[in-house]
C-alpha atoms as a PDB file:
ATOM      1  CA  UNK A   1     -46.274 -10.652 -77.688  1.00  0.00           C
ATOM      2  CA  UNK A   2     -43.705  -7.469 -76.667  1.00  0.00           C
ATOM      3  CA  UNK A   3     -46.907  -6.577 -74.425  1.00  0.00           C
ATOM      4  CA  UNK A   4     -46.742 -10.010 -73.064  1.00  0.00           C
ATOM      5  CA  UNK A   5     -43.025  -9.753 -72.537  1.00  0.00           C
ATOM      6  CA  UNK A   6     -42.906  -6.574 -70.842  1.00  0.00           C
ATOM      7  CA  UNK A   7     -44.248  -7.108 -67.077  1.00  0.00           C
ATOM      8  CA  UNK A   8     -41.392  -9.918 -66.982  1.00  0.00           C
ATOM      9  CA  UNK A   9     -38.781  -7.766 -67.889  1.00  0.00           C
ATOM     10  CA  UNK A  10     -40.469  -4.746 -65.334  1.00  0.00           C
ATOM     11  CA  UNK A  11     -40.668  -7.705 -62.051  1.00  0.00           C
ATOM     12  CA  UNK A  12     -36.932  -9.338 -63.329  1.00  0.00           C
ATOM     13  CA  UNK A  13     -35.688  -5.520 -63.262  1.00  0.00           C
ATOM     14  CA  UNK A  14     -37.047  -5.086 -59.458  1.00  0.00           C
ATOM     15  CA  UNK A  15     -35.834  -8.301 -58.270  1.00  0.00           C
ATOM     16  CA  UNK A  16     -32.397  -7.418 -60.068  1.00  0.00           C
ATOM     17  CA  UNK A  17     -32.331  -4.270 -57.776  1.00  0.00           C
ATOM     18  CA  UNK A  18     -33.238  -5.473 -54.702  1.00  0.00           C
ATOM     19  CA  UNK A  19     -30.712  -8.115 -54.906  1.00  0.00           C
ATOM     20  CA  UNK A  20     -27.764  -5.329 -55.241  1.00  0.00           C
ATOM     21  CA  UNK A  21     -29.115  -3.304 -52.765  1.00  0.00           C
ATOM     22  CA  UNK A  22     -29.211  -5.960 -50.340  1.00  0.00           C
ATOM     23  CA  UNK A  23     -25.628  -7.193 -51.549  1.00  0.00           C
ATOM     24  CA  UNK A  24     -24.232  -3.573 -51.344  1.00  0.00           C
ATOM     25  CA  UNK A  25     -25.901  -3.365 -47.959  1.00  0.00           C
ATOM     26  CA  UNK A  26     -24.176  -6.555 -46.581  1.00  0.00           C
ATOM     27  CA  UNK A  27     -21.086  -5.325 -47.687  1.00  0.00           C
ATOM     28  CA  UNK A  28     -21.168  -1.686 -45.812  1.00  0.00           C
ATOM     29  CA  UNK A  29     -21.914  -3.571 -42.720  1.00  0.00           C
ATOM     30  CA  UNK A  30     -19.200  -6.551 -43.101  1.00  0.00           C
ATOM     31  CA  UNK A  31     -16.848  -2.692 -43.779  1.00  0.00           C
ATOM     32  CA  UNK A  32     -17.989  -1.557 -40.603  1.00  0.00           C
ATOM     33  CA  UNK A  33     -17.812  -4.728 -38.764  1.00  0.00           C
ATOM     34  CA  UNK A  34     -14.338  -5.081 -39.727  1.00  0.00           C
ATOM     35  CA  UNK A  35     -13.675  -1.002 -39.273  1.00  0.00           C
ATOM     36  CA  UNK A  36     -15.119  -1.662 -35.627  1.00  0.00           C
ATOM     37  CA  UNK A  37     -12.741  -4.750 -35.130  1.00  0.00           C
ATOM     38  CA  UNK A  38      -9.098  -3.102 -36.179  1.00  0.00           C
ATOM     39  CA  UNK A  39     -10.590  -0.031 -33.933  1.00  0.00           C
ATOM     40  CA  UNK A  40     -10.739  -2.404 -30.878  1.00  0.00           C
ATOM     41  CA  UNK A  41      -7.734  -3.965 -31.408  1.00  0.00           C
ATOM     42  CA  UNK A  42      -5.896  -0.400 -32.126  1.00  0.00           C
ATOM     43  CA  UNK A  43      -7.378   0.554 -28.298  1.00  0.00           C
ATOM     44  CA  UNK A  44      -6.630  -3.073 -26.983  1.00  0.00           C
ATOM     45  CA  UNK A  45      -2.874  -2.655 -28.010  1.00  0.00           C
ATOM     46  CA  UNK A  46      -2.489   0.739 -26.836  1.00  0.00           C
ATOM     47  CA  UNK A  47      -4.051  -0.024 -23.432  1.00  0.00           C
ATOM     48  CA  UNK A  48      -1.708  -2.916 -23.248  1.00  0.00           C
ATOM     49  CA  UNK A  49       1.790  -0.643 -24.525  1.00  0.00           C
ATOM     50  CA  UNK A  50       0.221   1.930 -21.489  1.00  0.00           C
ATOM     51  CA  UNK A  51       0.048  -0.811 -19.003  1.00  0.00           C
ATOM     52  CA  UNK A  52       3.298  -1.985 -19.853  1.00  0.00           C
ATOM     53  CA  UNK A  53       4.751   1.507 -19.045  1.00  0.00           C
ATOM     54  CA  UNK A  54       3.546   1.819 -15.771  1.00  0.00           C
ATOM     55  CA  UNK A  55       4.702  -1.950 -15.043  1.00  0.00           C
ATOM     56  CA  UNK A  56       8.353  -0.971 -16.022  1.00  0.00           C
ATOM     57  CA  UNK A  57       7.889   2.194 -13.770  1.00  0.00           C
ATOM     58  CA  UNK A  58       6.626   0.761 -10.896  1.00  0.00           C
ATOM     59  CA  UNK A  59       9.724  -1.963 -11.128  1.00  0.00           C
ATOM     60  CA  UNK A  60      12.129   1.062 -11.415  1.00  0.00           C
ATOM     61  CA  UNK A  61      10.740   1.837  -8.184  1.00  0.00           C
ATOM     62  CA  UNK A  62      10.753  -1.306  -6.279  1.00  0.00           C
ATOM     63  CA  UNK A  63      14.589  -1.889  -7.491  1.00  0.00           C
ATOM     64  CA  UNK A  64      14.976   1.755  -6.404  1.00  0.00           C
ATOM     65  CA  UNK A  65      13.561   0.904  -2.798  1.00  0.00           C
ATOM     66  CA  UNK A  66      15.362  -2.226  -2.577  1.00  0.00           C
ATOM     67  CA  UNK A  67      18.785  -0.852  -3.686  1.00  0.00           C
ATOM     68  CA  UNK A  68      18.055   2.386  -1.258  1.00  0.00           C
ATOM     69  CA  UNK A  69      17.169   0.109   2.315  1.00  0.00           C
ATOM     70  CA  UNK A  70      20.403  -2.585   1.201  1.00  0.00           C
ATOM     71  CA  UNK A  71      22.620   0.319   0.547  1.00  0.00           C
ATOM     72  CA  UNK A  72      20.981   1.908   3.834  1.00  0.00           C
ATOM     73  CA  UNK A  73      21.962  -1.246   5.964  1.00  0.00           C
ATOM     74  CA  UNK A  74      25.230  -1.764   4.963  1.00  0.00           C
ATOM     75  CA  UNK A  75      26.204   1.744   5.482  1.00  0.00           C
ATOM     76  CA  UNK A  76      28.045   2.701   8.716  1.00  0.00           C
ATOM     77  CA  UNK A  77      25.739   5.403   9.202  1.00  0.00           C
ATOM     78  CA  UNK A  78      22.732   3.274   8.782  1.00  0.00           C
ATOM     79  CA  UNK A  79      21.361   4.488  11.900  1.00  0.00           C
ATOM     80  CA  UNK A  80      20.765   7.629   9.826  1.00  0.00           C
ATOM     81  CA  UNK A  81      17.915   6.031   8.066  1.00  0.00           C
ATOM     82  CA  UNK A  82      17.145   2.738   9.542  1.00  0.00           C
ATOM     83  CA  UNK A  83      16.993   2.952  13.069  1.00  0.00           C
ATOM     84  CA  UNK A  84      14.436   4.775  13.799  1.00  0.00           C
ATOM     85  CA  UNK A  85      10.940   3.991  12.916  1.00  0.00           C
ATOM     86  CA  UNK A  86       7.648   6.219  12.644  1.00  0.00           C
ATOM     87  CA  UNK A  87       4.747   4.746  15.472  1.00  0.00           C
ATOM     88  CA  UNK A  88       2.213   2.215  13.865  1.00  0.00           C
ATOM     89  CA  UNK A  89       0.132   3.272  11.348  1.00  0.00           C
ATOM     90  CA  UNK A  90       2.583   6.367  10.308  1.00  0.00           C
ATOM     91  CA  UNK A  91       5.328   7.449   7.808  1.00  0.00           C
ATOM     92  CA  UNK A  92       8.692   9.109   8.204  1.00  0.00           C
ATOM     93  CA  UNK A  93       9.858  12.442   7.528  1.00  0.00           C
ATOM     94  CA  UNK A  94      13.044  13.756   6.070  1.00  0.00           C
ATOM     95  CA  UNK A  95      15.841  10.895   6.000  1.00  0.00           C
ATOM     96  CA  UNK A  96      13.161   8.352   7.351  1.00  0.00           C
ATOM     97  CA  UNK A  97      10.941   9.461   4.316  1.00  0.00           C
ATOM     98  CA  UNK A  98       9.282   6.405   2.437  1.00  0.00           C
ATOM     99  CA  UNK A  99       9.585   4.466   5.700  1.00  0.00           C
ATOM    100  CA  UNK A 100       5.974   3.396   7.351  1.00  0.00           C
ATOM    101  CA  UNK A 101       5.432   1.408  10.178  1.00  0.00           C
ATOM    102  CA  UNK A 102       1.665  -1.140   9.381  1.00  0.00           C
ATOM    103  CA  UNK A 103      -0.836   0.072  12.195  1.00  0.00           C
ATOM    104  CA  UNK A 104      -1.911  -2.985  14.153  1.00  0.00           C
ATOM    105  CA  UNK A 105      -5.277  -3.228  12.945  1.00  0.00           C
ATOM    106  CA  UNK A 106      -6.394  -0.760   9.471  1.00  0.00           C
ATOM    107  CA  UNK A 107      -5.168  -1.075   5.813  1.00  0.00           C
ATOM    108  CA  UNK A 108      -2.015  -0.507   4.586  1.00  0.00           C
ATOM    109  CA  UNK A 109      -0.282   2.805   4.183  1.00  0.00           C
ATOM    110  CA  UNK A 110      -0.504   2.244   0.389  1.00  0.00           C
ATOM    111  CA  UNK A 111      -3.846   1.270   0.215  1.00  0.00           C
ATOM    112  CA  UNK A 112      -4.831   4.752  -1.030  1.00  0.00           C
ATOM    113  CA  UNK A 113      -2.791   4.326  -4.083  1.00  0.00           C
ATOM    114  CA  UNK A 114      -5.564   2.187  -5.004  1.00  0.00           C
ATOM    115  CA  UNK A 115      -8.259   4.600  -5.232  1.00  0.00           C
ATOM    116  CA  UNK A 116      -8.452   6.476  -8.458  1.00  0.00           C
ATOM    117  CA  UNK A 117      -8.988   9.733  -6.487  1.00  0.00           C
ATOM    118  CA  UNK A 118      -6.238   9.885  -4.146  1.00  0.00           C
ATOM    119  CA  UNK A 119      -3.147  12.337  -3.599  1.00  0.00           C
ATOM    120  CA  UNK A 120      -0.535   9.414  -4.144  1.00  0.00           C
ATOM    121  CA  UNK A 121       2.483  12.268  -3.585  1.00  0.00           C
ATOM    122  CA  UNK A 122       1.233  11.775   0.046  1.00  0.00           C
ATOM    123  CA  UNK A 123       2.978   8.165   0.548  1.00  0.00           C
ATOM    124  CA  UNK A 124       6.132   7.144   0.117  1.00  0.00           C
ATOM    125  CA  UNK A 125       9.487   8.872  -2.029  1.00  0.00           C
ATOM    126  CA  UNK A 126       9.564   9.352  -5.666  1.00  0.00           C
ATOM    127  CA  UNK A 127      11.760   7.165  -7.315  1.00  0.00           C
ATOM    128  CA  UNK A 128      15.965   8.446  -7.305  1.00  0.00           C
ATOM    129  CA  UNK A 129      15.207  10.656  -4.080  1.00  0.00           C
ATOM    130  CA  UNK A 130      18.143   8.687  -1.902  1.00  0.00           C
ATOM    131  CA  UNK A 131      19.600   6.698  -4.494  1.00  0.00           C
ATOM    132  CA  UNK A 132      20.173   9.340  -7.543  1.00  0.00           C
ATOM    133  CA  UNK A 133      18.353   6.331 -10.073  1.00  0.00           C
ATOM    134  CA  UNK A 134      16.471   7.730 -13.067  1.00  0.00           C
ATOM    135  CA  UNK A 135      13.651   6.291 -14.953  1.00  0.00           C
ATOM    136  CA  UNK A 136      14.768   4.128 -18.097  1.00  0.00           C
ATOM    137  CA  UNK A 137      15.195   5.647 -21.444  1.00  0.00           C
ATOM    138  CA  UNK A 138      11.564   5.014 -23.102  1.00  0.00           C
ATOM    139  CA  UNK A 139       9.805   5.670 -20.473  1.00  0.00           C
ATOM    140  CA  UNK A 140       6.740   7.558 -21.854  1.00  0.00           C
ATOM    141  CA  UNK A 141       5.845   8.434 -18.404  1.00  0.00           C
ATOM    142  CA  UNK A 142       5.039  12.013 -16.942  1.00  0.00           C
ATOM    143  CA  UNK A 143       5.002  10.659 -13.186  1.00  0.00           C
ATOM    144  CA  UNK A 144       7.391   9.269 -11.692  1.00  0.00           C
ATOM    145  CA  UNK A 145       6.922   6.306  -9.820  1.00  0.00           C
ATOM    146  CA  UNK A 146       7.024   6.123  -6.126  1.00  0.00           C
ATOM    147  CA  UNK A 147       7.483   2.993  -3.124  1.00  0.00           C
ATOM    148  CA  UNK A 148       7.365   3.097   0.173  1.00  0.00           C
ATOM    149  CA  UNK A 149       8.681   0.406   2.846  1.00  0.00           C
ATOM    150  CA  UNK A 150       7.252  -1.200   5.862  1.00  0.00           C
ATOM    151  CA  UNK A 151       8.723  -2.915   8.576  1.00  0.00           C
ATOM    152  CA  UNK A 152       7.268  -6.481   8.994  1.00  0.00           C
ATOM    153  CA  UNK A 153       8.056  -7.301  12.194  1.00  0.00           C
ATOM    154  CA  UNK A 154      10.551  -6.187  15.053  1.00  0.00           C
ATOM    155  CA  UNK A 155      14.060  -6.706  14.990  1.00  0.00           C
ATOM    156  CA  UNK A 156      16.485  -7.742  17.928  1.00  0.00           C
ATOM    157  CA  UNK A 157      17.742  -4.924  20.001  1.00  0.00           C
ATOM    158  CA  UNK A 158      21.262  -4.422  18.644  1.00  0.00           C
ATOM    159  CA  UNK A 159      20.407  -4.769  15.106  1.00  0.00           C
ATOM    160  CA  UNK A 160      22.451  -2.847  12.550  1.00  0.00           C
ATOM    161  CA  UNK A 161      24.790  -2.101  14.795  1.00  0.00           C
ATOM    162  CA  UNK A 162      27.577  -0.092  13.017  1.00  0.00           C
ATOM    163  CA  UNK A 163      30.326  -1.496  15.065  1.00  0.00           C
ATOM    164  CA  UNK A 164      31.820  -4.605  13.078  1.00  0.00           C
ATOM    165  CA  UNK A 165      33.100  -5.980  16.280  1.00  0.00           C
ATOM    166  CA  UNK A 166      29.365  -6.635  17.466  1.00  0.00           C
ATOM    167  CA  UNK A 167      27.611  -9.307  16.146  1.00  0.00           C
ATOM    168  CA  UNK A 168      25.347  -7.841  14.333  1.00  0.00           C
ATOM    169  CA  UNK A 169      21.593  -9.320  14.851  1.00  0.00           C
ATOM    170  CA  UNK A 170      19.206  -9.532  11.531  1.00  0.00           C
ATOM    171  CA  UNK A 171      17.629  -6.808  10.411  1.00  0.00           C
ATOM    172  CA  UNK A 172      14.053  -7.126  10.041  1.00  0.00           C
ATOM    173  CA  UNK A 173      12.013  -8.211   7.715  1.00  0.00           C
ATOM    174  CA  UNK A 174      10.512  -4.812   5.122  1.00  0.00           C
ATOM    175  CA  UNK A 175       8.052  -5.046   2.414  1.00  0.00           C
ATOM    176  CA  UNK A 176       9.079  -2.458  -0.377  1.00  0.00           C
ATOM    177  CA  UNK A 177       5.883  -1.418  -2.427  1.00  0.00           C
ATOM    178  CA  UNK A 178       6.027   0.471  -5.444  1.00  0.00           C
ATOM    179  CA  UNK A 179       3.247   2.396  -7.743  1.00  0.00           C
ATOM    180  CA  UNK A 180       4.516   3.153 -11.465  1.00  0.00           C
ATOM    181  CA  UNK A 181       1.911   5.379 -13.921  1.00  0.00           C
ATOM    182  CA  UNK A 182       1.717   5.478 -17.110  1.00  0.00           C
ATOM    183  CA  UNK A 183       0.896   8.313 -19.818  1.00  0.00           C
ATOM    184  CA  UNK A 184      -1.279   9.580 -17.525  1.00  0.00           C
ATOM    185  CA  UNK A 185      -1.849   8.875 -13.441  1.00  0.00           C
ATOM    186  CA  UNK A 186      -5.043   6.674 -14.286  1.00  0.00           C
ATOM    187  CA  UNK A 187      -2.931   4.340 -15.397  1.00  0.00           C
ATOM    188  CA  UNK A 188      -1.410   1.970 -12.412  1.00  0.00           C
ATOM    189  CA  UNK A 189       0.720  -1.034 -11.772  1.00  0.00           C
ATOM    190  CA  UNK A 190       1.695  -1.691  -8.190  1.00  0.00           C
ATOM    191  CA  UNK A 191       4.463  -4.261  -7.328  1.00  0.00           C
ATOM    192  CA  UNK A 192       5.553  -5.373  -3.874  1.00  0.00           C
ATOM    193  CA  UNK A 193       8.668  -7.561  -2.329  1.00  0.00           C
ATOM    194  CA  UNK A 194       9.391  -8.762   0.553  1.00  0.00           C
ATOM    195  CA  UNK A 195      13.714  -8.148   1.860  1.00  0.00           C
ATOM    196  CA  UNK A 196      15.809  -8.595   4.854  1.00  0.00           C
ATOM    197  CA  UNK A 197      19.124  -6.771   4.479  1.00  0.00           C
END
């Protein structure tokens, strides 16, 4: 009867291990389902915190811009920096730095800040060049963020006139665009506005 009794015992054993094995199996890959899950969060919320930065940078920048062309027009020498514009399709130099003209027909002069390969110290001013600003405390950023502005369309002749005795036509109508970074310079956020000091 033990004779009898013994193949049983042999095929219950076998079954027995199989069963664990394939339990201990589904648990290593539930572990590495769930190890694989927190990972891509981990990378979600970094890339998120990163994108963040360069947001904040970039509007550092365009309240930079703004702040330097308002502070530029109500100045009585805002011929100094205003007056005169670069030819379409270029940028200024020295006190007219960070000032473009659009070329009639072509992309913008911060297109290139698009491209993941481009010089973007070529364009515009770094942020605090005219206006002293600094980046906020936090900012985790080795880069500092840059915007450049373009005259929309032509003013009257007489605007900005220093005089406050002359009426003083409109000035014209400048869209301030800004590029912020984060950690490193692969990470963008570009932010634009449209003023008319």
């Amino acid at each position: 009867m033990l004779a009898r009794c013994l193949p049983r015992l042999r095929h219950a054993g076998a079954v027995t291990l199989l069963l664990c094995g394939t339990l201990l199996l589904m648990v290593v890959l539930i572990a590495a389902a769930t190890l694989q899950m927190l990972l891509s969060g981990r990378q979600l919320a970094v890339m998120q915190r990163e994108r963040e930065l360069a947001f904040r940078a970039a509007e550092a920048a365009l309240r930079d811009g703004e702040a330097d062309l308002m502070a530029a027009a109500t100045s009585p020498d805002a011929h100094d920096r205003l007056a005169l514009w670069p030819a379409p399709g270029r940028c200024g130099s020295g006190r007219q730095a960070g000032l473009c003209r659009p070329a009639l027909a072509g992309p913008p002069v911060w297109q290139p800040w698009l491209r993941p390969d481009a010089d973007v110290d070529a364009v515009g001013v770094p942020l605090g060049r005219f206006t002293g600003a600094a980046l906020p405390a936090g900012a985790d950023t080795l880069e500092p963020p840059r915007y450049v502005a373009e005259i929309l369309d032509e003013a009257p002749a007489g605007y900005g006139a220093p005089d406050p005795a002359v009426a003083i036509a409109p000035w014209p109508r400048i869209r301030v665009t800004a590029i912020g970074f984060g950690p490193t310079r692969a990470v963008r956020a570009l932010l634009q506005s449209v003023i008319q000091p």
